[in-house]
Protein backbone atom coordinates (compact mmCIF):
# COMPACT_ATOMS: atom_id res chain seq x y z
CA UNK A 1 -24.72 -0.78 -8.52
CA UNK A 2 -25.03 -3.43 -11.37
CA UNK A 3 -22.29 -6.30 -11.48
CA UNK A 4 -20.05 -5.20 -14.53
CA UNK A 5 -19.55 -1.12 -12.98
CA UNK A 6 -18.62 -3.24 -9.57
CA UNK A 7 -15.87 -5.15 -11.17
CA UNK A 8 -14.78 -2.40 -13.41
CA UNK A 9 -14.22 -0.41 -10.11
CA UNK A 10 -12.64 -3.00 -8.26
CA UNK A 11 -9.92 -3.94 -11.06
CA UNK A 12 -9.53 0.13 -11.15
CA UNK A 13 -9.16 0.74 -7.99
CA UNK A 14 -6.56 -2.87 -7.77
CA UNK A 15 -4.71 -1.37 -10.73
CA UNK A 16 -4.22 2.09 -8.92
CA UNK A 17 -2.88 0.54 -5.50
CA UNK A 18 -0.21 -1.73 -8.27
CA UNK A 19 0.54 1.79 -9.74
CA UNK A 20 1.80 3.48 -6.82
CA UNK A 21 4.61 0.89 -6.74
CA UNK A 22 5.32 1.37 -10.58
CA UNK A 23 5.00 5.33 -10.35
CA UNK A 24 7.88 5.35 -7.05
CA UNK A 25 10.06 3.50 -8.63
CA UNK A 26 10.47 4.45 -11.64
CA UNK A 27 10.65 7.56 -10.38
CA UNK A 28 13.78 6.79 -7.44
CA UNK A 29 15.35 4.09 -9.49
CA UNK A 30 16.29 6.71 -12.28
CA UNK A 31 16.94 9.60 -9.57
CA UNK A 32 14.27 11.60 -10.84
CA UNK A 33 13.66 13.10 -7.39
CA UNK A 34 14.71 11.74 -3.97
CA UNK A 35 12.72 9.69 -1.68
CA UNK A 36 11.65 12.61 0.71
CA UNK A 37 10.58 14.96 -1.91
CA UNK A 38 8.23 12.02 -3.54
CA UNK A 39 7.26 11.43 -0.12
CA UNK A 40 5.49 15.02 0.64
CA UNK A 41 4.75 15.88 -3.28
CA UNK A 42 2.63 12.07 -3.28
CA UNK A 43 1.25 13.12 0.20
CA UNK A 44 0.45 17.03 -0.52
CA UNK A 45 -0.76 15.95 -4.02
CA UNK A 46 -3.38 13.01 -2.07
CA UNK A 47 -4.85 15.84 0.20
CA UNK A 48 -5.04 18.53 -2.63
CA UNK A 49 -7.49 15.63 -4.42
CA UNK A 50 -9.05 14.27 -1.33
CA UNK A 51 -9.95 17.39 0.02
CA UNK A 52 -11.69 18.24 -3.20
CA UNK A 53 -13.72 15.13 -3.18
CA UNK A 54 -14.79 16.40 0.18
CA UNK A 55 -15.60 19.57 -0.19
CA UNK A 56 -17.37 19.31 -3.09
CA UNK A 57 -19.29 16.28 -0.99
CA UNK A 58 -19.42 18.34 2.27
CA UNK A 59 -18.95 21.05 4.42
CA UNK A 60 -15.76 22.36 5.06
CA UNK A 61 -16.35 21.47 9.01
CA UNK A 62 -16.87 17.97 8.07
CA UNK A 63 -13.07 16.66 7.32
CA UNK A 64 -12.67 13.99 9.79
CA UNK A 65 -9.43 12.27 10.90
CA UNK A 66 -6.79 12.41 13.58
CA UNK A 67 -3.10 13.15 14.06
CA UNK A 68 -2.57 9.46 15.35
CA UNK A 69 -3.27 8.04 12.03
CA UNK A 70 -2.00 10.82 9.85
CA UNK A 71 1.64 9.64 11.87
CA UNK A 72 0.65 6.22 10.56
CA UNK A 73 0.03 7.39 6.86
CA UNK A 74 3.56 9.34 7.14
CA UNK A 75 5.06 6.42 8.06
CA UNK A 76 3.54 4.05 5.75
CA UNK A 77 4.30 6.49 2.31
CA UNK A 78 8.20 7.50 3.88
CA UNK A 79 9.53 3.72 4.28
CA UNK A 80 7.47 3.06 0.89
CA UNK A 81 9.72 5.78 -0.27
CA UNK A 82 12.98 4.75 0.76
CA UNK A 83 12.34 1.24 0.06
CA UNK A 84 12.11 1.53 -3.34
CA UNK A 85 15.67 3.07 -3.68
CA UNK A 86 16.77 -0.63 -3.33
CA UNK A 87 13.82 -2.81 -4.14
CA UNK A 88 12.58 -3.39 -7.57
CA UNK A 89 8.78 -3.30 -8.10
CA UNK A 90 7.61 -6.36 -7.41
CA UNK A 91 9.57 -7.62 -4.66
CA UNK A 92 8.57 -4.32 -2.82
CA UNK A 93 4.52 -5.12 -3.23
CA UNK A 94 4.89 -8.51 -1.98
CA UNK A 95 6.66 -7.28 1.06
CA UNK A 96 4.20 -4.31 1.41
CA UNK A 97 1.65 -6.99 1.43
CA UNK A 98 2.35 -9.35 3.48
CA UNK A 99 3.55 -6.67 6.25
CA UNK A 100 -0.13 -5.53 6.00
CA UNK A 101 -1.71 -8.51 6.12
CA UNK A 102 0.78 -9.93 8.97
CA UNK A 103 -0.61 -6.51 10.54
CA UNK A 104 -3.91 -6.74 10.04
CA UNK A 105 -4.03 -10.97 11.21
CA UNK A 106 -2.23 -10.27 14.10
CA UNK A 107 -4.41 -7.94 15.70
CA UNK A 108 -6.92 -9.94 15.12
CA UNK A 109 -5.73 -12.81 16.77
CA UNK A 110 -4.37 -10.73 19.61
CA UNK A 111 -8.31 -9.08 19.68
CA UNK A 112 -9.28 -12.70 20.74
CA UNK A 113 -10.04 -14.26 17.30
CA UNK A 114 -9.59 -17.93 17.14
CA UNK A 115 -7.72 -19.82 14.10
CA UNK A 116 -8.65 -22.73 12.76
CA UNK A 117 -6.44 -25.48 11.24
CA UNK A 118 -6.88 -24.09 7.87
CA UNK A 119 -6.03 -20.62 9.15
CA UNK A 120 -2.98 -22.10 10.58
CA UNK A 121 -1.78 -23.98 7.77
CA UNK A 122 -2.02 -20.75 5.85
CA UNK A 123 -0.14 -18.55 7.71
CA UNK A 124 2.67 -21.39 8.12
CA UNK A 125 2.63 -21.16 4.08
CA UNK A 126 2.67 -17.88 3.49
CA UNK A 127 5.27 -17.25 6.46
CA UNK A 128 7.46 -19.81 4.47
CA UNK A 129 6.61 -17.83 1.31
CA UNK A 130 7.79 -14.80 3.44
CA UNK A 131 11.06 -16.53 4.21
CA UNK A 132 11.56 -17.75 0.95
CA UNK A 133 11.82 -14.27 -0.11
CA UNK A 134 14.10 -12.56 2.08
CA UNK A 135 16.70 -15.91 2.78
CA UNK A 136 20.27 -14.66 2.14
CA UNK A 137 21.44 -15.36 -1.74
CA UNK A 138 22.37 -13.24 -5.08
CA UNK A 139 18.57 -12.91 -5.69
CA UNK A 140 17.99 -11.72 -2.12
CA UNK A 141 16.45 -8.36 -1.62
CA UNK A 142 18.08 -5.34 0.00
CA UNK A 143 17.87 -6.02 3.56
CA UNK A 144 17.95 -2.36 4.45
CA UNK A 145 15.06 -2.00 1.80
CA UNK A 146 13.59 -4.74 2.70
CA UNK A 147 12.78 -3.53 6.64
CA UNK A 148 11.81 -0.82 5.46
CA UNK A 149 9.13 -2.20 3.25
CA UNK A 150 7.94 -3.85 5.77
CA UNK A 151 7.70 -1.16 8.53
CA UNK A 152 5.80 0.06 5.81
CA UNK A 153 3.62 -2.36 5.48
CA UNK A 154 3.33 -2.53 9.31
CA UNK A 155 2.33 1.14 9.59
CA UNK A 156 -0.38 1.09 6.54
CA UNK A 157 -2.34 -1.94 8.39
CA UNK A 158 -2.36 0.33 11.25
CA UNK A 159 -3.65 2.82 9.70
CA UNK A 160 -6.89 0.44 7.98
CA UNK A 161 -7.18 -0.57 11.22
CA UNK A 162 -7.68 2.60 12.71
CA UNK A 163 -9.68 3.42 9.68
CA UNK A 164 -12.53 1.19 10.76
CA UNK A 165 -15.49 2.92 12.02
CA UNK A 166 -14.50 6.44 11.54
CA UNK A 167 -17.63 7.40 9.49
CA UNK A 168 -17.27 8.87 5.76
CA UNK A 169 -14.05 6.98 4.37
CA UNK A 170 -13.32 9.93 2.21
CA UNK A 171 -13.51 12.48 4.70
CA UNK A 172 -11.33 10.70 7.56
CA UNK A 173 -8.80 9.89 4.15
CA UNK A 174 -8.49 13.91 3.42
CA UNK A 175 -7.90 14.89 7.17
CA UNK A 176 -5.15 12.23 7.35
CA UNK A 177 -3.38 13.67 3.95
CA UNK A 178 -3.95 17.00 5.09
CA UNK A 179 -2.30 16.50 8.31
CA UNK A 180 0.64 13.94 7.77
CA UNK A 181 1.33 16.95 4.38
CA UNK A 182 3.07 19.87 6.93
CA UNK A 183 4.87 16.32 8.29
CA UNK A 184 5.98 15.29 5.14
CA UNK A 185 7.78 18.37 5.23
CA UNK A 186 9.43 18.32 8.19
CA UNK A 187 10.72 14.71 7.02
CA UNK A 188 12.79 16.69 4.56
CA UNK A 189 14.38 18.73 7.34
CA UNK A 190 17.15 15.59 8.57
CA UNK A 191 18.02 14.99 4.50
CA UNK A 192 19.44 18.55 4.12
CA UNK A 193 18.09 20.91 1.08
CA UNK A 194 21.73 19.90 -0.33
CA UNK A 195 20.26 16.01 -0.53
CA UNK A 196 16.66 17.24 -2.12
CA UNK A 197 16.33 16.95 -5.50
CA UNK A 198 13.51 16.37 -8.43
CA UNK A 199 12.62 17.05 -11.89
CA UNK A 200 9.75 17.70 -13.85
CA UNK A 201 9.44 13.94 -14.79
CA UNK A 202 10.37 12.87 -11.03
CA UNK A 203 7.68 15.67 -9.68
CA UNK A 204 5.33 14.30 -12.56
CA UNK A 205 5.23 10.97 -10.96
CA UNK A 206 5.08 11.96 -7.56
CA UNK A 207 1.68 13.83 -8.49
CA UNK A 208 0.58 10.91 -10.09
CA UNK A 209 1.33 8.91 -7.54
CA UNK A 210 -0.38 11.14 -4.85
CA UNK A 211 -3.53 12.50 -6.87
CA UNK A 212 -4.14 9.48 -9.01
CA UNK A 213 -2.78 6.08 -7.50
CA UNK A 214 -3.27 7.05 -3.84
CA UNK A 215 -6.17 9.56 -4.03
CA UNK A 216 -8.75 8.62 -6.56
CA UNK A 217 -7.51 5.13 -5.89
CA UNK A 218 -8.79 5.49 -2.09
CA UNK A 219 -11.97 7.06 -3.29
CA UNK A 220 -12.99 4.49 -6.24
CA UNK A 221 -12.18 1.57 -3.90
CA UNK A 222 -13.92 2.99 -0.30
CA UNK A 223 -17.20 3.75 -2.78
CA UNK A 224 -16.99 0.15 -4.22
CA UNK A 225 -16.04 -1.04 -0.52
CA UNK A 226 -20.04 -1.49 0.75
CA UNK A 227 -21.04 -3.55 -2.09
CA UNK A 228 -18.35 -6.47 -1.62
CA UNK A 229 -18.51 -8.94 0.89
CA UNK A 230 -15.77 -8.99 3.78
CA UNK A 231 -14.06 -12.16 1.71
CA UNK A 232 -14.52 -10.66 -1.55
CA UNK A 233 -13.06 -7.39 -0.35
CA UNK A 234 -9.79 -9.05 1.41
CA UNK A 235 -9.66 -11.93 -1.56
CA UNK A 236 -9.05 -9.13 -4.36
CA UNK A 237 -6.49 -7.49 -2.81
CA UNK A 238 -4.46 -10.40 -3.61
CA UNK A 239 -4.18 -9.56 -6.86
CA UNK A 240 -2.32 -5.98 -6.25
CA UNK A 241 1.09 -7.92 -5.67
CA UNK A 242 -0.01 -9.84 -9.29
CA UNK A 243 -0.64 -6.35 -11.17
CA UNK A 244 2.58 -4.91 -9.46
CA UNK A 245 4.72 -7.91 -11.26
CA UNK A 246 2.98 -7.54 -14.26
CA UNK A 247 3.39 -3.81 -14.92
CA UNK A 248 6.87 -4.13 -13.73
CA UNK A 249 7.74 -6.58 -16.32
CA UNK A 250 5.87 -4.50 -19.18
CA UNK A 251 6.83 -0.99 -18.16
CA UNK A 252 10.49 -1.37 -15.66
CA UNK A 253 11.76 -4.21 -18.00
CA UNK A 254 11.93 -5.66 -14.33
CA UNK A 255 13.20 -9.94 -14.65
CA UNK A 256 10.52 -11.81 -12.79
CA UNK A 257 13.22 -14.14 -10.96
CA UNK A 258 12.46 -17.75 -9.61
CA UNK A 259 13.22 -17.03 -6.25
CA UNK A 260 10.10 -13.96 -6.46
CA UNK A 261 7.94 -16.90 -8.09
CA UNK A 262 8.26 -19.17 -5.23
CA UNK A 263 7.84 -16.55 -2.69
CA UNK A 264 4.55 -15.08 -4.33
CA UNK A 265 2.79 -18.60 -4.92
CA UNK A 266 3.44 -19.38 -1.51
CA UNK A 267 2.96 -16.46 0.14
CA UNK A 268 -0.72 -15.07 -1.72
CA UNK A 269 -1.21 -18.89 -2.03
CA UNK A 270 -1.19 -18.81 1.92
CA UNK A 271 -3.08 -15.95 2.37
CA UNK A 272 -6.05 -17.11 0.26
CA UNK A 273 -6.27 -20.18 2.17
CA UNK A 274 -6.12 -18.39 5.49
CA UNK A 275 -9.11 -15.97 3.78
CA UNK A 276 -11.11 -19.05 2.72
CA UNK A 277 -10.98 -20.74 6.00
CA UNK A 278 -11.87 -17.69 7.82
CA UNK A 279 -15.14 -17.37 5.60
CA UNK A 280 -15.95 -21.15 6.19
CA UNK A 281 -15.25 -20.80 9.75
CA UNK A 282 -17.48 -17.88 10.20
């Protein structure tokens, strides 16, 4: 795979992850559709396309995955859900972020994997950038929104990490979307059919968001996945929180406040640090 079709896949792939953000909330913001039917439209949407990719791949007898991590994936695309009733754009991703990365470190070091200074000093910054973010003021985030957001973020870096090893990426991908879809459902059981509502604009997103942002998003980035190094791989993702802010700005008419400045530079300012003294260490 030459250079240029690398990169092109990585920034589409980047821009698909930022899109899910963009795609749920404008979608819950203007109460298009509640939070629970964008929850199992974007999930039964992802398996419809997954499973596609899979059986047009494979055999039918081949879709991998478990119910352990299908619970995970639930989780992960509900609180995303319900977050962003409160959270504007932006200020979601970051949170989503840095709950997956917090995730994802953590396990590491709990695995038995040693920090260096510069791994340390990293974390401090982007904890601070963390902090920044959610300290008590007028700019201050939803507190209810933002715990969920990062739940969220806590139960998609379970599910990469579970996601390691499990053979064909896309395969594993459509048995967790086809399982955590009859879930879904059942989420929109405790809401009451009274609660459920969605248009043809709100269901319009939710597809997107499902088919397009989370589905062919998942594909195009596990088939670029292979030909990036470890750093490379973790280094771009950095730039999902970037896109997020951006498209807000250009598409939600979302203010980029000071307060969200502060907390970004610090926080993916942390995070690269932590990723370029993990790759010098190793």
């Amino acid at each position: 795979m030459s250079t240029i079709r690398i990169g092109l896949l990585t920034l589409s792939a980047m821009t698909a992850f930022a899109a899910n953000s963009l795609l749920c909330r404008l979608a819950l913001a203007e109460g298009r559709i509640d939070p629970a039917s964008f929850t199992l439209v974007r999930v039964a949407s992802g398996a419809c396309l997954l499973c596609a990719l899979a059986l047009w791949r494979h055999s039918p007898r081949q879709l991998g995955g478990d119910w352990v991590s299908a619970l995970a994936l639930l989780s992960y695309a509900a609180g995303f859900s319900f977050a962003y009733v409160s959270l504007t754009a932006a200020t979601g991703a970051l949170l989503l972020f840095g709950a997956v990365q917090a995730t994802m470190i953590g396990y590491g070091v709990w695995a038995g994997e040693r920090l260096t200074l510069g791994q340390v000093a990293g974390l401090l910054i982007a904890g601070t950038g963390l902090l920044v973010l959610l300290l008590p003021g007028a700019q201050a985030p939803s507190p209810g929104g933002a715990c969920l957001m990062l739940a969220s973020g806590v139960a998609w870096g379970t599910y990469s990490l579970r996601g390691r090893g499990l053979g064909d990426p896309t395969l594993a991908s459509a048995g967790h979307f086809l399982r955590a879809t009859p879930l879904a459902a059942l989420l929109c059981l405790p809401v009451g059919l009274a609660q459920l509502k969605a248009d043809t604009t709100g269901l319009s997103l939710a597809i997107a968001s499902g088919a397009l942002a989370s589905g062919a998003g998942y594909a195009i980035w596990y088939a670029v996945l292979p030909h990036l190094r470890a750093i490379s791989a973790a280094s771009v993702q950095l730039s999902v929180p970037v896109l997020t802010a951006a498209g807000a700005v250009v598409f939600l008419a979302e203010p980029i406040t000071m307060r969200l400045l502060m907390a970004a530079a610090a926080l993916l300012g942390g995070l690269a640090l932590f990723l370029t003294a993990r790759s010098a260490a190793h």
